[in-house]
Protein backbone atom coordinates (compact mmCIF):
# COMPACT_ATOMS: atom_id res chain seq x y z
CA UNK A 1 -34.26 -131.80 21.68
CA UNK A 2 -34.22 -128.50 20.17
CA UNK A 3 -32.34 -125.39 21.69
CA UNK A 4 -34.96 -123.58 23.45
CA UNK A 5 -34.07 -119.93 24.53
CA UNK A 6 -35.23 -118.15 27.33
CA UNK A 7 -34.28 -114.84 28.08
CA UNK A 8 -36.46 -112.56 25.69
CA UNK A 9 -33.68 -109.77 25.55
CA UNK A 10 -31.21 -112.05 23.67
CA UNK A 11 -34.07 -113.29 21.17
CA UNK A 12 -35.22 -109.31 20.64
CA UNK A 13 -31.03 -108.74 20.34
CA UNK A 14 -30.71 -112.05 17.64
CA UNK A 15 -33.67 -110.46 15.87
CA UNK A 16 -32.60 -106.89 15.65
CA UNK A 17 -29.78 -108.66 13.62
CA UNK A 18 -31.77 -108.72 10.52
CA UNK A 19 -32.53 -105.61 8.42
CA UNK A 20 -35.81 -107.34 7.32
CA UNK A 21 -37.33 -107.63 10.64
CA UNK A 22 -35.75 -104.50 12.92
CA UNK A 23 -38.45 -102.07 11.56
CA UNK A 24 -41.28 -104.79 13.07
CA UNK A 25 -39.56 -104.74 16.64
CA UNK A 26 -41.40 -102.42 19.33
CA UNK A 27 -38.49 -100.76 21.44
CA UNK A 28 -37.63 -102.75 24.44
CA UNK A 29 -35.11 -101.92 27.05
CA UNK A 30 -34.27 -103.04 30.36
CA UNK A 31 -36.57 -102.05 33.43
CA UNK A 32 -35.75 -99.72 35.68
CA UNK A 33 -37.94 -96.14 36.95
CA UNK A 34 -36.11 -93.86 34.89
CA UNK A 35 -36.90 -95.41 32.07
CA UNK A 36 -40.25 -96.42 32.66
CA UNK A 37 -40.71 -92.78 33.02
CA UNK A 38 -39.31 -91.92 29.39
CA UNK A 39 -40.89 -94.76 27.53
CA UNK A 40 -44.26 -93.70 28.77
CA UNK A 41 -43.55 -89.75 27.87
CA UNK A 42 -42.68 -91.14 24.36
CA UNK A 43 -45.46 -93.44 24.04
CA UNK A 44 -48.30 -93.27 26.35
CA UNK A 45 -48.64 -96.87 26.94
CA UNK A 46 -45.91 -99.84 27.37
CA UNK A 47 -45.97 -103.26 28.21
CA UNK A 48 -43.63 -104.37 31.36
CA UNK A 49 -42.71 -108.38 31.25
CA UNK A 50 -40.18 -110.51 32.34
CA UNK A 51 -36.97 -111.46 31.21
CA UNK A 52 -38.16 -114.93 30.85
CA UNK A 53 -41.26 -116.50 31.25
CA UNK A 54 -44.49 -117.96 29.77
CA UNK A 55 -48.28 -118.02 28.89
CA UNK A 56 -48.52 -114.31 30.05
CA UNK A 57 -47.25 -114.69 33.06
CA UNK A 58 -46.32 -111.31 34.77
CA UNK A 59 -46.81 -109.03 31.99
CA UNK A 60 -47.88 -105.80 33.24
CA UNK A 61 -49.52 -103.04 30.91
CA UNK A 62 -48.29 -99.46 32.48
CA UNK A 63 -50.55 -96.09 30.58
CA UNK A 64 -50.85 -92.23 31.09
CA UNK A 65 -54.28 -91.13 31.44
CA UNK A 66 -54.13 -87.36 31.91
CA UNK A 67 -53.32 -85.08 34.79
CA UNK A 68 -49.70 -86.98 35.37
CA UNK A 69 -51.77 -89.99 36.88
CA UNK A 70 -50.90 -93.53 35.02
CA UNK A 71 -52.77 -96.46 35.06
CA UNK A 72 -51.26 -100.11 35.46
CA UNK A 73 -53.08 -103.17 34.67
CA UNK A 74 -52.21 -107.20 35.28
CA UNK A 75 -54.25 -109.61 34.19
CA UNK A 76 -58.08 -108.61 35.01
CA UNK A 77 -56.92 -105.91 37.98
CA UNK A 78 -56.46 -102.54 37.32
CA UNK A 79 -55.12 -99.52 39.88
CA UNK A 80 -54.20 -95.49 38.84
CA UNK A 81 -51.36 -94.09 40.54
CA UNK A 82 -51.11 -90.19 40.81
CA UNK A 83 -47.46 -90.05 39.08
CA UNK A 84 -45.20 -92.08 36.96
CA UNK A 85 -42.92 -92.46 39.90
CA UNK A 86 -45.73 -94.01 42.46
CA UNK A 87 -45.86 -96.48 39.66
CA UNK A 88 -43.05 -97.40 39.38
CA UNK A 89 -42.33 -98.13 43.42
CA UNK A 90 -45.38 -100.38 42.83
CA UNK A 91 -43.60 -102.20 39.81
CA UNK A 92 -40.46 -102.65 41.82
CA UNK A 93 -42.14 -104.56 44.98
CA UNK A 94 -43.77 -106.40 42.66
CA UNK A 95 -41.29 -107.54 40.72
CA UNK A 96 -38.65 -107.63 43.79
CA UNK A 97 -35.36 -107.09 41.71
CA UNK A 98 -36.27 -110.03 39.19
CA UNK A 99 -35.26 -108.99 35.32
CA UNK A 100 -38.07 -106.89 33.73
CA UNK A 101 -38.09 -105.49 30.30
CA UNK A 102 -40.14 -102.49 29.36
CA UNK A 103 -41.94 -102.33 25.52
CA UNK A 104 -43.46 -99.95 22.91
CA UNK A 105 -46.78 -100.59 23.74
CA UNK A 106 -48.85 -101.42 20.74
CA UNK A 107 -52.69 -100.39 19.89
CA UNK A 108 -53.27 -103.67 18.56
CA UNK A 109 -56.74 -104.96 15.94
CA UNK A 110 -59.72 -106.14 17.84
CA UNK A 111 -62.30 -108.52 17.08
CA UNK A 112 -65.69 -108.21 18.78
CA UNK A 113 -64.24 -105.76 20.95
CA UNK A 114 -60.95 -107.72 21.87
CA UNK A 115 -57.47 -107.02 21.17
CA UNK A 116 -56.03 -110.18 19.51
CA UNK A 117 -52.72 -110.96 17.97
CA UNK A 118 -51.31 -114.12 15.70
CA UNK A 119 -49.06 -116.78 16.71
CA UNK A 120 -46.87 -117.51 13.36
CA UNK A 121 -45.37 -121.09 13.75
CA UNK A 122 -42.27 -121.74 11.42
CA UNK A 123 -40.13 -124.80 11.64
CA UNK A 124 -37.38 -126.50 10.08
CA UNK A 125 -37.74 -128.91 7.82
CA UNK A 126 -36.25 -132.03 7.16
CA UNK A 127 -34.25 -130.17 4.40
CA UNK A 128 -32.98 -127.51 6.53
CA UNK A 129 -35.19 -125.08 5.22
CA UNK A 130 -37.64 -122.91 7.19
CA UNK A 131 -41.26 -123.22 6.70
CA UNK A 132 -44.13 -121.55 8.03
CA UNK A 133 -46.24 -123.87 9.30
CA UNK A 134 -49.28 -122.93 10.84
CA UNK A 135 -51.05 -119.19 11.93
CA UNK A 136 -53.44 -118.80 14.64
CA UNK A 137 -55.28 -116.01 15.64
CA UNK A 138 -55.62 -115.62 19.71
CA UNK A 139 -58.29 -113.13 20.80
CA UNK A 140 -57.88 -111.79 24.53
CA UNK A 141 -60.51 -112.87 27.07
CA UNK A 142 -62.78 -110.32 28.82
CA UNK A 143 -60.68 -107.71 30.71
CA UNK A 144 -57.11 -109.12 29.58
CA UNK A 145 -54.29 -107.63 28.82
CA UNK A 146 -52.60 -110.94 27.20
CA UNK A 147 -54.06 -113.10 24.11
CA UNK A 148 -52.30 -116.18 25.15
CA UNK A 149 -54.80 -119.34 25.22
CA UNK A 150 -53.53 -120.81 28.79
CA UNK A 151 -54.40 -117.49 30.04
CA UNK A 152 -57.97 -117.15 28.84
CA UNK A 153 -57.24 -116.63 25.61
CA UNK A 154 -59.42 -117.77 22.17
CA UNK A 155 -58.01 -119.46 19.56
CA UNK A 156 -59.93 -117.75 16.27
CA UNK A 157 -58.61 -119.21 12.61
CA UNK A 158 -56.46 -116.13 11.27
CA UNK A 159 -58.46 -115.59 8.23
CA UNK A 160 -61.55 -114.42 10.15
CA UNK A 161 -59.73 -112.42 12.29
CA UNK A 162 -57.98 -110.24 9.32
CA UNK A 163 -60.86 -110.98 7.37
CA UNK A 164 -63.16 -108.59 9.80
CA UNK A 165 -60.79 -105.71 9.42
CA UNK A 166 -59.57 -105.57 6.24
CA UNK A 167 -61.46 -107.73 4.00
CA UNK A 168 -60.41 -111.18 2.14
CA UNK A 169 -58.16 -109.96 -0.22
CA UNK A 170 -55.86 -107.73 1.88
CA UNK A 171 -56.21 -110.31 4.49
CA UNK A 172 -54.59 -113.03 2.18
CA UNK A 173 -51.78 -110.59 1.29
CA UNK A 174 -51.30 -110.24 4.74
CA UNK A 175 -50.91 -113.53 5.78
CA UNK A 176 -48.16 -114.14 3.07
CA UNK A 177 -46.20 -111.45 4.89
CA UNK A 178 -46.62 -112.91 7.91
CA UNK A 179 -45.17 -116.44 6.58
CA UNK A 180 -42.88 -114.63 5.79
CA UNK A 181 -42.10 -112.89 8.69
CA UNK A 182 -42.05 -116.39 10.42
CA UNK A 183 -39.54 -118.13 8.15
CA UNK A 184 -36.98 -114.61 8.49
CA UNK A 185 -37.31 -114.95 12.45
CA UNK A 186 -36.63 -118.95 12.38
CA UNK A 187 -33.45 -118.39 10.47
CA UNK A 188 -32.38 -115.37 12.69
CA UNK A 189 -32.45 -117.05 15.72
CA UNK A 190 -31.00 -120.01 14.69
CA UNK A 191 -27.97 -118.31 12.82
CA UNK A 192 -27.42 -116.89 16.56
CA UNK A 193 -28.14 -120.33 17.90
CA UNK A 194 -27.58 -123.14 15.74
CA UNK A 195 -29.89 -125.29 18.21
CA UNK A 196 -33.02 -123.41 17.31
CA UNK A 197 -35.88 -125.51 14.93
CA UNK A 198 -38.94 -124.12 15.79
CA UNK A 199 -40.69 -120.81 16.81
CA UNK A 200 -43.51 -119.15 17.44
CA UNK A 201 -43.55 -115.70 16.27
CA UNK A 202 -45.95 -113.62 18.39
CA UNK A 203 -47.42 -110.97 15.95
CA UNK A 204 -49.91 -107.96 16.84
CA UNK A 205 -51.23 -105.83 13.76
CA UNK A 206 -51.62 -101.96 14.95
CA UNK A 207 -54.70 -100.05 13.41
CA UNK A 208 -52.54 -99.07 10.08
CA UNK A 209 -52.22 -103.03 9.70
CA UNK A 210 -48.44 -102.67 10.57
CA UNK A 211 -47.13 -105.92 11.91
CA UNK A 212 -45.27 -105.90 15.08
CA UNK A 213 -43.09 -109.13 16.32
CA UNK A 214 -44.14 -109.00 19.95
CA UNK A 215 -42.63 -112.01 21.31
CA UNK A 216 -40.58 -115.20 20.10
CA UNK A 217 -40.72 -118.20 21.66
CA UNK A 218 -38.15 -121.17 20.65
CA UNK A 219 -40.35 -123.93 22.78
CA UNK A 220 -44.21 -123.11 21.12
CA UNK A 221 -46.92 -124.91 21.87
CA UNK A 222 -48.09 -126.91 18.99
CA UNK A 223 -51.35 -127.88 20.42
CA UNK A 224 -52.71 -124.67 20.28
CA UNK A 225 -53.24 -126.17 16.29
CA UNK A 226 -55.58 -128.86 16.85
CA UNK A 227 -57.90 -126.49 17.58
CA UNK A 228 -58.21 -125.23 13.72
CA UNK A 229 -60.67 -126.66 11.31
CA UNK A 230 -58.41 -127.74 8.82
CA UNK A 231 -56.53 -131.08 10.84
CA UNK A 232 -53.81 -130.86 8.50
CA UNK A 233 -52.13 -128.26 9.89
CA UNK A 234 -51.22 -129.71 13.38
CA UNK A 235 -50.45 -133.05 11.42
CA UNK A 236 -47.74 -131.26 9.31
CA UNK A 237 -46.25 -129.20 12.33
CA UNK A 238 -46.15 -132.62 14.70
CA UNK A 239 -44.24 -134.20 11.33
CA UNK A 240 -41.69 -131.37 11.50
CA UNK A 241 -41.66 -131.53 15.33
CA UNK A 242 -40.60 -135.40 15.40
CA UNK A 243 -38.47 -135.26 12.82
CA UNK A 244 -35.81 -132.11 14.92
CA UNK A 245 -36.57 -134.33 17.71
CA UNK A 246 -39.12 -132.81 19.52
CA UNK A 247 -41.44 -135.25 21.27
């Protein structure tokens, strides 16, 4: 089976590695109150996840809105604190000394109304070469913070998506740079671990069309693909997928 890596500090860490793709990083660091306080100073919204984890789970979306009174949202609940530090006491019995990271907060594209983002799959190939495989657009659900599918998410083909906002032919440049994107993070987390054959480059475009790797996963979900027109897609991914020895 392939290497699958966990903790998302030491995939952000492996990716900071290369030039190419530390500009597309959002700053992360390490939870704790003090800096919860200067991240949101500096940015007015951040995301706070764990360590490790999937599908969404525990991602909490922390925002000033005015007066010194922040907002913090998980999943479809939302509650305003009156300070930064009220917040924060909140964030720490909920996570209950478990490893949280805290990150740039991005004001991602929307479709209809909903923030979405692109899950960039890129393998290795029989040839030990890295290929971008498949792109998938995932659109949150009604009053989410988090696109991902398993956590009422919508699976939208990629071209629409980009397609909507910046027309066909900026949208096809874009999607080059986002296989390529896919194919730089493959090989930088595999030159860290050697194990690594597949992953799933999350990837949220901000209003200026800047791409921004949100997450990596080394263990993606290639069934998300079957849901795309075009069956050839998740054919050529599962062909990859069997052939590293994934079953």
């Amino acid at each position: 089976m392939p290497q699958h890596v966990t903790s998302k500090w030491k995939k952000t860490a492996a990716l900071r590695g290369t030039g190419s793709l530390r500009r597309l990083i959002p700053e992360t660091v390490r939870f704790d109150s003090r800096a919860l306080r200067l991240k949101l100073e500096r940015y007015g919204m951040v995301y706070v996840k764990p360590e490790s984890g999937m599908h969404g789970k525990g991602v909490m979306r922390a925002e000033l809105i005015g007066g010194g009174r922040c907002r913090l949202r998980s999943g479809s609940h939302r509650r305003d604190y009156p300070s930064g530090g009220t917040m924060a006491q909140a964030i720490r019995r909920t996570i209950r000394g478990r490893k949280y990271l805290i990150q740039r907060g991005i004001h991602l594209l929307r479709y209809r109304g909903r923030v979405f983002d692109l899950r960039v799959m890129a393998q290795l190939t029989p040839s030990k070469r890295w290929r971008t495989t498949g792109i998938i657009g995932r659109v949150a659900g009604p009053r989410k913070i988090v696109t991902n599918y398993h956590n009422g998410g919508r699976l939208v083909p990629v071209g629409r998506l980009l397609g909507s906002n910046m027309g066909k032919r900026l949208a096809e440049r874009k999607i080059r740079e986002l296989e390529n994107i896919g194919v730089e993070a493959g090989r930088a987390l595999r030159h860290r671990y050697p194990g690594v054959c597949e992953v799933g480059v999350d990837i949220g475009l901000d209003r200026a069309f800047k791409p921004w790797i949100i997450e990596v996963n080394t263990r993606p979900d290639p069934y998300i693909f079957r849901k795309l027109p075009d069956p050839s897609v998740f054919r050529r991914i599962r062909k990859y997928a069997r052939a590293y020895g994934r079953k």
